[in-house]
N, C-alpha and C. Protein backbone atom coordinates (compact mmCIF):
# COMPACT_ATOMS: atom_id res chain seq x y z
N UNK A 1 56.16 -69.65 -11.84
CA UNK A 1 56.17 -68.30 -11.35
C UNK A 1 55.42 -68.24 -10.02
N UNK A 2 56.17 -67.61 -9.31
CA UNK A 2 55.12 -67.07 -8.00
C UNK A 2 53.80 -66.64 -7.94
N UNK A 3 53.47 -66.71 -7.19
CA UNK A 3 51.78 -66.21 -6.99
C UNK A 3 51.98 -64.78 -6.19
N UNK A 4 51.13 -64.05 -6.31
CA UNK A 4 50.84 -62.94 -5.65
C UNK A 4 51.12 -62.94 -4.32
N UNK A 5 50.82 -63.69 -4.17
CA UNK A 5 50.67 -63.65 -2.38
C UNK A 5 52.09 -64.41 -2.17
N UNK A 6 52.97 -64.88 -3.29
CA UNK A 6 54.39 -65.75 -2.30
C UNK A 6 55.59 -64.37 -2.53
N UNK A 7 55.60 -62.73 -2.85
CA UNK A 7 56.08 -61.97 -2.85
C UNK A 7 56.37 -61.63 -1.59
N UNK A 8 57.54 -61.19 -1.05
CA UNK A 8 57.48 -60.87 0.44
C UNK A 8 57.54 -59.05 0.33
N UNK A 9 57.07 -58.48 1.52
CA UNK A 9 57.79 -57.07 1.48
C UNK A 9 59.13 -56.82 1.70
N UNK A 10 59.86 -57.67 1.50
CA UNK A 10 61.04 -57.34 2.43
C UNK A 10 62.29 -58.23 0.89
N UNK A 11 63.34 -57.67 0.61
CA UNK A 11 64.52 -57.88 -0.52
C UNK A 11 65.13 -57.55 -0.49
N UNK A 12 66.61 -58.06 -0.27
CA UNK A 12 67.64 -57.50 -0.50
C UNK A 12 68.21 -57.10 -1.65
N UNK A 13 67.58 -57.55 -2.53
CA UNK A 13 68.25 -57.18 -3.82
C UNK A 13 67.01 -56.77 -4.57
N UNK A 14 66.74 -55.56 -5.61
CA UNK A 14 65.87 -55.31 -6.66
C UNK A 14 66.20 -54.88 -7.68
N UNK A 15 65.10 -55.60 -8.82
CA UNK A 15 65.82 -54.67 -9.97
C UNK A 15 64.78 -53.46 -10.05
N UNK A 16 65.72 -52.74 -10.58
CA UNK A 16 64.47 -51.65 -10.99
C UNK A 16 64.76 -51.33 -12.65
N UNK A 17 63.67 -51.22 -13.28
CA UNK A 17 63.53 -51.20 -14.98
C UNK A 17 63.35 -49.56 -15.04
N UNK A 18 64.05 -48.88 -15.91
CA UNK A 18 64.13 -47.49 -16.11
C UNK A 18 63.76 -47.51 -17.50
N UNK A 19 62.45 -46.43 -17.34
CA UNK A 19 61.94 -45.94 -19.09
C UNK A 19 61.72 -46.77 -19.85
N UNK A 20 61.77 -48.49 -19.42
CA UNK A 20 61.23 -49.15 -20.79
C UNK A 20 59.57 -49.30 -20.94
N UNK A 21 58.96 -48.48 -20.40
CA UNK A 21 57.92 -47.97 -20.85
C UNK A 21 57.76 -46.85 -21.46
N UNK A 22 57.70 -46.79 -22.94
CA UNK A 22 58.38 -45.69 -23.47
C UNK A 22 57.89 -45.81 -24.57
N UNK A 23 57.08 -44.48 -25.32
CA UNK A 23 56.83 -44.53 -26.38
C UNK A 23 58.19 -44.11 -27.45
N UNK A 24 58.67 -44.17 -27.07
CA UNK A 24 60.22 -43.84 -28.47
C UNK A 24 59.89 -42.80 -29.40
N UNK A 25 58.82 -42.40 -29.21
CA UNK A 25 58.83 -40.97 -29.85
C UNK A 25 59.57 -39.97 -30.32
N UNK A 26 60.90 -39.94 -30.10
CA UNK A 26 61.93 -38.98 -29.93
C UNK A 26 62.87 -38.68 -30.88
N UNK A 27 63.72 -37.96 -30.98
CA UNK A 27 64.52 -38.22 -31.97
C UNK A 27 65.79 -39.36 -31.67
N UNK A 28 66.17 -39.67 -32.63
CA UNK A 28 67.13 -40.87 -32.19
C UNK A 28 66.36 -42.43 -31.77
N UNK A 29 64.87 -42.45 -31.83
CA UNK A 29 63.98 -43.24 -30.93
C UNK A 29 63.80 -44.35 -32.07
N UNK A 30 63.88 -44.17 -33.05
CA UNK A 30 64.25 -45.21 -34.39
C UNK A 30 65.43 -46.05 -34.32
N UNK A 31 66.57 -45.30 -33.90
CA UNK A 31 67.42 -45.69 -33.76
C UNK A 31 68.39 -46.64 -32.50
N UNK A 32 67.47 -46.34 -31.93
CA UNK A 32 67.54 -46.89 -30.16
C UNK A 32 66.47 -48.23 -30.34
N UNK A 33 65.50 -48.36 -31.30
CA UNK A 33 64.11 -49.55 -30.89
C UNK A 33 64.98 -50.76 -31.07
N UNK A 34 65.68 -51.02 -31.78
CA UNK A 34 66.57 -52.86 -32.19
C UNK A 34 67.52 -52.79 -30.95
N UNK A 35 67.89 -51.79 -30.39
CA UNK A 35 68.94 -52.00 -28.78
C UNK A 35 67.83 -52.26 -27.52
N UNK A 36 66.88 -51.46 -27.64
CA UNK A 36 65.37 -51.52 -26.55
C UNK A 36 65.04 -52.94 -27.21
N UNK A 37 64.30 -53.26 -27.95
CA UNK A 37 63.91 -54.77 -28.29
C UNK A 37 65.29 -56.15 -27.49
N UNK A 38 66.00 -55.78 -27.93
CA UNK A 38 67.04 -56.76 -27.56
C UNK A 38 67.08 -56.66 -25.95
N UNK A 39 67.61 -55.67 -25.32
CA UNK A 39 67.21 -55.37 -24.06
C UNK A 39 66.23 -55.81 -23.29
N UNK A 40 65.43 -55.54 -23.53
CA UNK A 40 63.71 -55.79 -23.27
C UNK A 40 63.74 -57.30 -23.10
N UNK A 41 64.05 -58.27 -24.12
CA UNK A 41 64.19 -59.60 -23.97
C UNK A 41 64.94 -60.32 -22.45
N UNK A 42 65.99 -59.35 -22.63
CA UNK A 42 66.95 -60.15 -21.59
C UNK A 42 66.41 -59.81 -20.12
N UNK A 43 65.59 -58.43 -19.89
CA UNK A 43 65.23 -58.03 -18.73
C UNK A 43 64.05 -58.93 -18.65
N UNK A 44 63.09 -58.93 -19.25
CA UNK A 44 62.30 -60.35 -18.94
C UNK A 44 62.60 -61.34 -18.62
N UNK A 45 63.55 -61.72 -19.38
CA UNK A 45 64.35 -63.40 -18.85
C UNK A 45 64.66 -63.18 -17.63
N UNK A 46 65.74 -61.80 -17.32
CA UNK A 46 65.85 -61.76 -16.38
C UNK A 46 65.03 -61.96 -14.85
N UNK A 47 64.00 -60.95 -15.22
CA UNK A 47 62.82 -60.60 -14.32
C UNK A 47 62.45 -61.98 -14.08
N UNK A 48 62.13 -62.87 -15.14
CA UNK A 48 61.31 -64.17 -14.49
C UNK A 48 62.22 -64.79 -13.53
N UNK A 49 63.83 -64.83 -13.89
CA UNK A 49 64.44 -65.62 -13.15
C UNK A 49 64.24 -65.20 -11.77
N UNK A 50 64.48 -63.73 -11.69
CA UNK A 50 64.35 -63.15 -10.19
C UNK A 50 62.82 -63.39 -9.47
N UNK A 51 61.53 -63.29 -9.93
CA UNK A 51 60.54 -63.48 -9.76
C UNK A 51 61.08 -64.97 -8.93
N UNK A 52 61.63 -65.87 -9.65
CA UNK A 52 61.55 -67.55 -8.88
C UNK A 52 62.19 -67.48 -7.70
N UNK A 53 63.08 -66.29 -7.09
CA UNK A 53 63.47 -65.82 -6.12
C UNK A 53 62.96 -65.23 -5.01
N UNK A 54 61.34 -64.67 -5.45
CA UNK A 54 61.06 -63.70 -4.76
C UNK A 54 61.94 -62.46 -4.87
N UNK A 55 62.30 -61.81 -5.81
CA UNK A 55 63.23 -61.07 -5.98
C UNK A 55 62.17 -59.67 -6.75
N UNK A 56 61.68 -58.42 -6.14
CA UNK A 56 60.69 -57.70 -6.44
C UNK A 56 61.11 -56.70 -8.08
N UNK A 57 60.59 -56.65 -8.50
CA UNK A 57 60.86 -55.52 -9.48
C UNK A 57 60.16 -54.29 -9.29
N UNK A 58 60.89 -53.18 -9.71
CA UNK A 58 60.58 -51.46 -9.50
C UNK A 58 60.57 -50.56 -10.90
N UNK A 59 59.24 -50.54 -11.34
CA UNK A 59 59.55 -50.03 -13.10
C UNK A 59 59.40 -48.29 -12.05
N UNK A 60 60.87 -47.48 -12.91
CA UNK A 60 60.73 -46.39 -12.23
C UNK A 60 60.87 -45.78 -13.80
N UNK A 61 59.64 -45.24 -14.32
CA UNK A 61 59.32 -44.38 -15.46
C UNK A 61 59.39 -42.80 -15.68
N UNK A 62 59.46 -41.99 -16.91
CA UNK A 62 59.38 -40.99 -16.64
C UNK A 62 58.02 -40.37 -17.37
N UNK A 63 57.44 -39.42 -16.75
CA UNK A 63 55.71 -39.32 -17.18
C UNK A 63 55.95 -38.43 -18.22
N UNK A 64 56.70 -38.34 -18.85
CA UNK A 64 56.93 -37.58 -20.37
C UNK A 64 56.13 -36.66 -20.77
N UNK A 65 56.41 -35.80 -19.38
CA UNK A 65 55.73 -34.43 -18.92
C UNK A 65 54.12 -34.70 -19.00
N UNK A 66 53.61 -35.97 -18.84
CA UNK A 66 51.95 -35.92 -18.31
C UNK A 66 52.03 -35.90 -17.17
N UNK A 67 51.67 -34.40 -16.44
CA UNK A 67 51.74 -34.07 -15.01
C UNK A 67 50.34 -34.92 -14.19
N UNK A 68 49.32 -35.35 -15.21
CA UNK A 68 48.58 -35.85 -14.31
C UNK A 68 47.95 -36.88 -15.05
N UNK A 69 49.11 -38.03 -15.36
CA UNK A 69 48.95 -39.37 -15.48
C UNK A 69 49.80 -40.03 -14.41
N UNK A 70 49.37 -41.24 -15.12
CA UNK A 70 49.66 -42.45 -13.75
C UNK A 70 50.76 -43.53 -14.63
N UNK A 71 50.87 -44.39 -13.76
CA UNK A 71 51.66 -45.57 -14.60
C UNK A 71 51.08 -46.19 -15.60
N UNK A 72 49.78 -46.76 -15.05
CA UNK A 72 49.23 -47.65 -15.72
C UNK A 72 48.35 -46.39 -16.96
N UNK A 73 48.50 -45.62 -16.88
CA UNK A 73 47.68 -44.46 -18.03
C UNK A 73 49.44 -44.61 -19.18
N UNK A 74 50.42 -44.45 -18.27
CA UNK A 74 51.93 -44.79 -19.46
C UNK A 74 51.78 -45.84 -19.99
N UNK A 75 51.64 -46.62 -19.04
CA UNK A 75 51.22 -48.47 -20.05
C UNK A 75 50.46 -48.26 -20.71
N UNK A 76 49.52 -48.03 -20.89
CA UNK A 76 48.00 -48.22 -21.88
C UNK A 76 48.52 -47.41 -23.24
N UNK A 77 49.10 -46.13 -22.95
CA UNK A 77 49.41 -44.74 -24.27
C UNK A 77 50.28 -45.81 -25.06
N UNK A 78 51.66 -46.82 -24.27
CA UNK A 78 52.35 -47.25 -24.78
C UNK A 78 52.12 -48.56 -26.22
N UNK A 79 50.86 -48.99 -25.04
CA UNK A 79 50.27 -50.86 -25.74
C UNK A 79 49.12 -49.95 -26.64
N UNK A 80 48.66 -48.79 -26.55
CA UNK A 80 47.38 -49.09 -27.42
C UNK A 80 47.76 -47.74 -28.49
N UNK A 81 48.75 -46.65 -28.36
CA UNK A 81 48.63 -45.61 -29.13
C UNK A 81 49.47 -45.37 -30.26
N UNK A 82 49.95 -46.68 -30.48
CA UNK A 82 50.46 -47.22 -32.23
C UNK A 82 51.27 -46.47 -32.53
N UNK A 83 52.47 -46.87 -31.01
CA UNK A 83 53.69 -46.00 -30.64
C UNK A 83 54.95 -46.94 -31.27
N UNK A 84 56.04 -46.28 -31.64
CA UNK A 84 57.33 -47.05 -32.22
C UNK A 84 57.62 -47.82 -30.97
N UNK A 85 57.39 -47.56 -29.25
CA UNK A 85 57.81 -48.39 -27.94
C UNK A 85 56.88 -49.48 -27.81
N UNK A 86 55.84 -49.96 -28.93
CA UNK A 86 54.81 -50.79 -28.17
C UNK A 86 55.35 -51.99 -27.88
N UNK A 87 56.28 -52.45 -29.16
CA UNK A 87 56.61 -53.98 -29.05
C UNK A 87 57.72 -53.99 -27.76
N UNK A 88 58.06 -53.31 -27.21
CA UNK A 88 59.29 -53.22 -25.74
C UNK A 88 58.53 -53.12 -24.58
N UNK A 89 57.78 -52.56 -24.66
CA UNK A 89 56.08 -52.79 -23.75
C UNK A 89 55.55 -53.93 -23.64
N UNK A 90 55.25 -54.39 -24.72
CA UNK A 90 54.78 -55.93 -24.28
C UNK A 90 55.44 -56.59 -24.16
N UNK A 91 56.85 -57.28 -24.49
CA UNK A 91 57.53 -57.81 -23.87
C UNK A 91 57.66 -57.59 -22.44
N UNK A 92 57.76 -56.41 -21.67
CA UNK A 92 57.83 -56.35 -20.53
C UNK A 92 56.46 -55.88 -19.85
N UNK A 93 55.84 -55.91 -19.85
CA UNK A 93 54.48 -55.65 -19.56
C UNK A 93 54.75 -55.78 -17.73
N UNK A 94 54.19 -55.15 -17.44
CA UNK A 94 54.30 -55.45 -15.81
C UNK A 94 52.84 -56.39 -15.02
N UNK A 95 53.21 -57.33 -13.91
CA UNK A 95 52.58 -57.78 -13.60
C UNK A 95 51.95 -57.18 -11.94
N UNK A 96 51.38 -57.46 -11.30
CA UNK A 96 50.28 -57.12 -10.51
C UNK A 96 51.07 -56.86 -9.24
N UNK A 97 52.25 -57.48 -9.19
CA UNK A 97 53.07 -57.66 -7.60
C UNK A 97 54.46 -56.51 -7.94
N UNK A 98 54.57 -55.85 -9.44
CA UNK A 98 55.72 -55.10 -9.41
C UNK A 98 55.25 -54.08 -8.74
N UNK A 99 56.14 -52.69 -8.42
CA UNK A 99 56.21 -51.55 -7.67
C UNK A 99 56.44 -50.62 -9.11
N UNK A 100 55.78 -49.75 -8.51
CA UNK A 100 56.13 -48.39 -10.09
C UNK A 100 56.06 -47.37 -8.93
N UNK A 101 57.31 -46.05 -9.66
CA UNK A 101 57.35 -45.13 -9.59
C UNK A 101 57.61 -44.34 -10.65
N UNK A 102 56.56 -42.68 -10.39
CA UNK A 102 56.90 -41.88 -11.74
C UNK A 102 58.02 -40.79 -11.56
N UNK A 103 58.87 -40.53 -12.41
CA UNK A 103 59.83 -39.61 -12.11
C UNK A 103 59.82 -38.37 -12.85
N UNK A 104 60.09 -37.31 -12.66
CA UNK A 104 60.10 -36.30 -13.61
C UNK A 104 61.66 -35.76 -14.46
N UNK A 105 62.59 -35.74 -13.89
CA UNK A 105 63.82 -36.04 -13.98
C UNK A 105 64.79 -36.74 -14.36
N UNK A 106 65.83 -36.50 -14.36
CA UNK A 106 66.91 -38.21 -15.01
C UNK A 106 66.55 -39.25 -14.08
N UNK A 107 66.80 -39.04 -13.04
CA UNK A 107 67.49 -39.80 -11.79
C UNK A 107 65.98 -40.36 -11.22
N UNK A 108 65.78 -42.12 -10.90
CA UNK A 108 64.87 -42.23 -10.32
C UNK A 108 64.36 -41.83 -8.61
N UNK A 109 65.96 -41.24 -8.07
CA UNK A 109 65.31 -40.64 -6.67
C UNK A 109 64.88 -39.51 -6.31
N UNK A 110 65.23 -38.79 -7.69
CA UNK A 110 64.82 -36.97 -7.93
C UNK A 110 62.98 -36.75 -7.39
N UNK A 111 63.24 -36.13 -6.59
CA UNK A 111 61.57 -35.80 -6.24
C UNK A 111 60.45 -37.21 -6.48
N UNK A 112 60.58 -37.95 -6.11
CA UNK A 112 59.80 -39.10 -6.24
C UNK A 112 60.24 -39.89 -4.41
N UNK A 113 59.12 -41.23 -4.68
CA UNK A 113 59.21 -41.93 -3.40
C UNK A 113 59.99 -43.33 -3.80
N UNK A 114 61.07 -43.30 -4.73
CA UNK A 114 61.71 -44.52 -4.89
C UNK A 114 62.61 -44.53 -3.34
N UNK A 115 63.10 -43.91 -2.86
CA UNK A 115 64.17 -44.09 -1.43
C UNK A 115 63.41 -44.79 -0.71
N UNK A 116 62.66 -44.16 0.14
CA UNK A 116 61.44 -44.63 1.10
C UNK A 116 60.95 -45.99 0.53
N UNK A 117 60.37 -46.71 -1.15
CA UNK A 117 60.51 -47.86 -1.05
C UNK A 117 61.20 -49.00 -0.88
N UNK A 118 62.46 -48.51 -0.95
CA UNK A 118 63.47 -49.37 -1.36
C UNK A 118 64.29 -49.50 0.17
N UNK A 119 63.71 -48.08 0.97
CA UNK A 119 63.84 -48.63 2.81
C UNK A 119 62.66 -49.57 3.37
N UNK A 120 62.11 -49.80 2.83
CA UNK A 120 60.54 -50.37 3.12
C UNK A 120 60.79 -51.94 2.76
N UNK A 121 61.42 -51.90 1.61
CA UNK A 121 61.37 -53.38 1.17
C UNK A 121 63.15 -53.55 1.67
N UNK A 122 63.88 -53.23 2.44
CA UNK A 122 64.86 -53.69 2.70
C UNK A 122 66.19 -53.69 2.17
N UNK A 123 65.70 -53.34 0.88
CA UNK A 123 66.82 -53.47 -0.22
C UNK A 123 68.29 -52.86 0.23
N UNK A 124 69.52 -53.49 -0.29
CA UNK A 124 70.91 -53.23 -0.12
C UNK A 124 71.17 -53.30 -1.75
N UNK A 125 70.73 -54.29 -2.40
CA UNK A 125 71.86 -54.05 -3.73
C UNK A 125 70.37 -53.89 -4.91
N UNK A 126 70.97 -52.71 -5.61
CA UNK A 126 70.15 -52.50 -6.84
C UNK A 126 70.53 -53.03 -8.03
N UNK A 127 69.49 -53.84 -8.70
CA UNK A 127 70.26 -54.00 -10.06
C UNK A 127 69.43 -53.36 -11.39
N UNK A 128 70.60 -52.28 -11.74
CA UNK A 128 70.11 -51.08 -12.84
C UNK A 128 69.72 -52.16 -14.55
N UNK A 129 68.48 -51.48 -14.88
CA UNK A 129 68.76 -52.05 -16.20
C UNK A 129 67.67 -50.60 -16.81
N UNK A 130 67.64 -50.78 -18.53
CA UNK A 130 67.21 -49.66 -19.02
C UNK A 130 67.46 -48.69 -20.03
N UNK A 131 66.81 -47.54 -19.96
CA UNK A 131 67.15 -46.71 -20.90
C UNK A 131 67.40 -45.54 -20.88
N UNK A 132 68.28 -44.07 -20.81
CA UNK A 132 69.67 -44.87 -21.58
C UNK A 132 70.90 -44.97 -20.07
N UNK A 133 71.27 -46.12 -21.13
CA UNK A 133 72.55 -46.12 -19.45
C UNK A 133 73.59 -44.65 -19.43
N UNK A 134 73.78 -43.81 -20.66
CA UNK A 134 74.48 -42.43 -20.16
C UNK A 134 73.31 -41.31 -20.16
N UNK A 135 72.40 -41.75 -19.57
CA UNK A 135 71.42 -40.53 -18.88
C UNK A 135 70.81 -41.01 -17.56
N UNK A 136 69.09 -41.55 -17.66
CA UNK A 136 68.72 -42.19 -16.94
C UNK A 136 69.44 -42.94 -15.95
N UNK A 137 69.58 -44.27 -16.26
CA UNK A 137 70.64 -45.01 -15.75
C UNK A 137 71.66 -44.34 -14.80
N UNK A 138 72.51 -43.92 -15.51
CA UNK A 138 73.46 -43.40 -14.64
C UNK A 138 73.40 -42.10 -13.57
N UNK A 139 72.33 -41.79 -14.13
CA UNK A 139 71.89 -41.05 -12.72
C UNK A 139 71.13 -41.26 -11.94
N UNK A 140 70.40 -42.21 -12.18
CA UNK A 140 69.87 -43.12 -10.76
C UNK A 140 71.07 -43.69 -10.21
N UNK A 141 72.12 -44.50 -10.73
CA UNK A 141 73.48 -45.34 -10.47
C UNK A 141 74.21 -44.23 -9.61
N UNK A 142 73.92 -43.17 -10.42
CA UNK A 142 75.11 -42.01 -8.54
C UNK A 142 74.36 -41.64 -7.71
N UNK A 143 73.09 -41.59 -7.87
CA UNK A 143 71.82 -41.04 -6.70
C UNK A 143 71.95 -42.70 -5.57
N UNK A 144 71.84 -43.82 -6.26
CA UNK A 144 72.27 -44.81 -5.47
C UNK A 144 72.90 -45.11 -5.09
N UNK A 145 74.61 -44.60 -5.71
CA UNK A 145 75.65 -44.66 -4.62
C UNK A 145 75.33 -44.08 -3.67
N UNK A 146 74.97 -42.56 -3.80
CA UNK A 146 74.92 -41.76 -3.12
C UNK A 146 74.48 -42.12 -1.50
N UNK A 147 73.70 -43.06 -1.81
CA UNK A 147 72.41 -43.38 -1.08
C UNK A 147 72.92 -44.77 -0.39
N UNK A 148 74.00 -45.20 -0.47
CA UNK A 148 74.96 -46.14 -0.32
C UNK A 148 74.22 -47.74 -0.40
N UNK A 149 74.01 -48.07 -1.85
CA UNK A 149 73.32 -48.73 -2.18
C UNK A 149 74.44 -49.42 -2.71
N UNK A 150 74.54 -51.08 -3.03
CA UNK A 150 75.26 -51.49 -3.99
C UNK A 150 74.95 -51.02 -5.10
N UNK A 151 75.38 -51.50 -6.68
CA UNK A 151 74.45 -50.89 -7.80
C UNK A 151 75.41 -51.72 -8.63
N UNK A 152 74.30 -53.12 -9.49
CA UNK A 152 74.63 -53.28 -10.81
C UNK A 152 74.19 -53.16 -11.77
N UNK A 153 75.24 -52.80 -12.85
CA UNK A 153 74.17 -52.65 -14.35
C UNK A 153 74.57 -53.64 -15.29
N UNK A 154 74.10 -54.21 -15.69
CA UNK A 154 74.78 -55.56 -16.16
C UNK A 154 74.35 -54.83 -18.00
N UNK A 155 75.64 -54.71 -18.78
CA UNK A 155 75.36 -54.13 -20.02
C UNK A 155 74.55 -54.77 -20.69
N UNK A 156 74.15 -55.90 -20.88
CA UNK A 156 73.08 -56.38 -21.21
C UNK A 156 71.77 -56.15 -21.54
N UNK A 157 71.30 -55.53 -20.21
CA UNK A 157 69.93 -54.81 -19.80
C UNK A 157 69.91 -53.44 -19.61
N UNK A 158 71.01 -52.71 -20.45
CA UNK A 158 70.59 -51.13 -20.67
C UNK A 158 70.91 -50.82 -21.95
N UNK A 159 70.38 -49.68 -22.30
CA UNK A 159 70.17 -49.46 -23.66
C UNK A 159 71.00 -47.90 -24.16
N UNK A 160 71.32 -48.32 -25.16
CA UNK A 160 71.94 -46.56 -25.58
C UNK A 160 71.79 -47.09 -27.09
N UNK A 161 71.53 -45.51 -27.68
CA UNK A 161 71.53 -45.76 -29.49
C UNK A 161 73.03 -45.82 -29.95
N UNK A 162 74.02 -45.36 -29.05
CA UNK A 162 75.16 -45.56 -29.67
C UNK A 162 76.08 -46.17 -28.62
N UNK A 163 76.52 -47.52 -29.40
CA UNK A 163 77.29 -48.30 -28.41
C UNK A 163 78.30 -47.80 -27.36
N UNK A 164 79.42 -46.93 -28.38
CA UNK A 164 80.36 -46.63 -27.93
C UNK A 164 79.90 -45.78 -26.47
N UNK A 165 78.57 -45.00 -26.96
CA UNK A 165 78.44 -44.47 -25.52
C UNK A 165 78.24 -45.40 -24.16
N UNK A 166 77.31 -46.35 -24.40
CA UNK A 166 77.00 -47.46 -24.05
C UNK A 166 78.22 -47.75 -22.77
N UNK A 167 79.35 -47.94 -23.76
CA UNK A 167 80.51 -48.45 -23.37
C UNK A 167 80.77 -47.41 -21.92
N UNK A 168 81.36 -46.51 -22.54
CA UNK A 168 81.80 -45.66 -21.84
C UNK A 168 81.26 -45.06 -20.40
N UNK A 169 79.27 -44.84 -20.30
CA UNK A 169 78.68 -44.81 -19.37
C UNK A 169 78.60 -45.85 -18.54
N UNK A 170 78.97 -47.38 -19.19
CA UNK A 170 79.19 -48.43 -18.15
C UNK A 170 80.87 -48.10 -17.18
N UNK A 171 81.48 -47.55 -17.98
CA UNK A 171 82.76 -47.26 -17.43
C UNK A 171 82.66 -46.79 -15.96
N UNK A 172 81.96 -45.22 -16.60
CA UNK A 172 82.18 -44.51 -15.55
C UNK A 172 81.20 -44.81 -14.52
N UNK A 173 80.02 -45.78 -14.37
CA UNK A 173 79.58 -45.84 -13.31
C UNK A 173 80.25 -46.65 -12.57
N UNK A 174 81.03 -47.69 -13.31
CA UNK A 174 82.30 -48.53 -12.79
C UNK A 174 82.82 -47.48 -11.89
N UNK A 175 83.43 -47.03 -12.32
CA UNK A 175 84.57 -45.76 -11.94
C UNK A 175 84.02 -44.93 -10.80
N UNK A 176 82.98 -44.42 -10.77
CA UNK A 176 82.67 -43.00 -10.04
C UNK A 176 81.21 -43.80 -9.27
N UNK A 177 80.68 -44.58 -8.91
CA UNK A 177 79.43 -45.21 -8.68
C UNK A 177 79.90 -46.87 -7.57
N UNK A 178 81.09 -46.93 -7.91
CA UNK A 178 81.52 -48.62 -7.45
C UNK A 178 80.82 -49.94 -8.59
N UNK A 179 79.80 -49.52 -9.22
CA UNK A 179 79.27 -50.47 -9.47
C UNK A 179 79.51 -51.75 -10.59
N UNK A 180 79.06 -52.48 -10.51
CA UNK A 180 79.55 -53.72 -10.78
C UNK A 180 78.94 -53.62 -12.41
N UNK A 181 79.14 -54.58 -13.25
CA UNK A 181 78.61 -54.56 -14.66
C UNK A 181 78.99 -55.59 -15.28
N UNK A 182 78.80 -56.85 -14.41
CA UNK A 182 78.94 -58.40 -15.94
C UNK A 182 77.32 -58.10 -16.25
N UNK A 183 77.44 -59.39 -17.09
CA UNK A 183 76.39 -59.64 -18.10
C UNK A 183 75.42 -60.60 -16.68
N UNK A 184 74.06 -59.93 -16.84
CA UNK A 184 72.82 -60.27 -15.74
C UNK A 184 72.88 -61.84 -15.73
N UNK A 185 73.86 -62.84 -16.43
CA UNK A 185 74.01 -64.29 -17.09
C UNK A 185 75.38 -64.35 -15.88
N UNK A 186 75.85 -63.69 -15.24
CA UNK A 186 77.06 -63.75 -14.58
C UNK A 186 77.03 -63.11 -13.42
N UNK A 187 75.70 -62.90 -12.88
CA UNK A 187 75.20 -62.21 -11.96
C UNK A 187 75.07 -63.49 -10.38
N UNK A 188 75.76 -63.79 -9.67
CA UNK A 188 75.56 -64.96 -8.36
C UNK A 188 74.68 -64.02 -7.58
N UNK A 189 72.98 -64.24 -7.71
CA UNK A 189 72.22 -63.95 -6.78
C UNK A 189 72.79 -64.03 -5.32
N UNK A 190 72.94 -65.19 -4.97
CA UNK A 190 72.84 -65.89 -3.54
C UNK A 190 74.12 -64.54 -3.20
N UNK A 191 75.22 -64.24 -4.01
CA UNK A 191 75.87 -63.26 -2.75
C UNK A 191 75.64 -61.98 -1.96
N UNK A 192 74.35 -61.73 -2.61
CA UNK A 192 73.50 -60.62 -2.35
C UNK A 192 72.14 -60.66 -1.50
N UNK A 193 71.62 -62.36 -1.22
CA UNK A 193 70.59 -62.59 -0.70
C UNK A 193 71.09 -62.75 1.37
């Protein structure tokens, strides 16, 4: 793994992790933890692979209406408050060189400074992963078309409690978004670097 200091500011490609800092609290949040667990795995794998890239990660969370917490106050509620999200938390735990933003909204560019980072670090192609791909997800995925971003979500690395929806929100970001969606295992970095 890279060191701190071999991160550059500058990427053409990022992933950004949506809501898997998440206490699952919710309804349906029982039912979503074995799709988040599974998930969670592959975005790590993932993440390390990109890490050997220099390839930055962006956990863009939502503060689950704590108007005056922080990220790392979401991490801690998540790992220490004997939440149904802890074990999807530590699997992905964030390290010292990722980027966080908090969102209040679906969409990670809604009133937040995700744009401005993602002009900062250079970025052209986003790769979506997360929770859920027919909410979250996909409305960061049209805020990033919007924003004329590439955008993949590789079904793999997003999460929904019910497949079929699953399915279908990968569709339409296909459809209405441009974006791409093999499996993050079928993903050719280099055509994006």
């Amino acid at each position: 793994m890279k060191k701190p200091a071999d991160f550059p500011d500058k990427s053409k490609v990022v992933l950004i992790i949506i809501d898997m800092i998440n206490d699952l609290e919710f309804e349906d949040g029982d039912k979503m933890l074995p799709f988040a667990l599974e998930a969670a795995h592959n975005i790590a794998e993932f993440k390390e692979l990109l890490q050997q890239k220099s390839i930055p990660t962006i956990y863009v969370n939502d503060n689950f209406g704590k108007w005056r917490s922080d990220f790392r106050q979401l991490v801690k509620h998540v790992l220490e408050d004997n939440v149904r999200g802890e074990a999807v938390a530590k699997i992905l735990q964030p390290i010292d060189d990722d980027y966080f933003v908090i969102k209040a909204r679906h969409s990670g560019f809604f009133g937040t400074t995700l744009e401005t980072l993602l002009q900062h670090l250079g970025a052209e192609t986003l790769i979506l992963s997360g929770l859920t791909a027919d909410m979250c997800v996909q409305f960061t995925a049209q805020d990033a078309h919007m924003r004329q971003f590439n955008v993949i979500v590789p079904p793999d690395l997003v999460v929904c409690a019910n497949q079929n929806t699953k399915r279908i929100a990968l569709s339409q970001m296909a459809e209405t978004c441009k974006a791409e969606t093999p499996l993050s295992s079928n993903i050719n970095l280099e055509e994006y670097l």
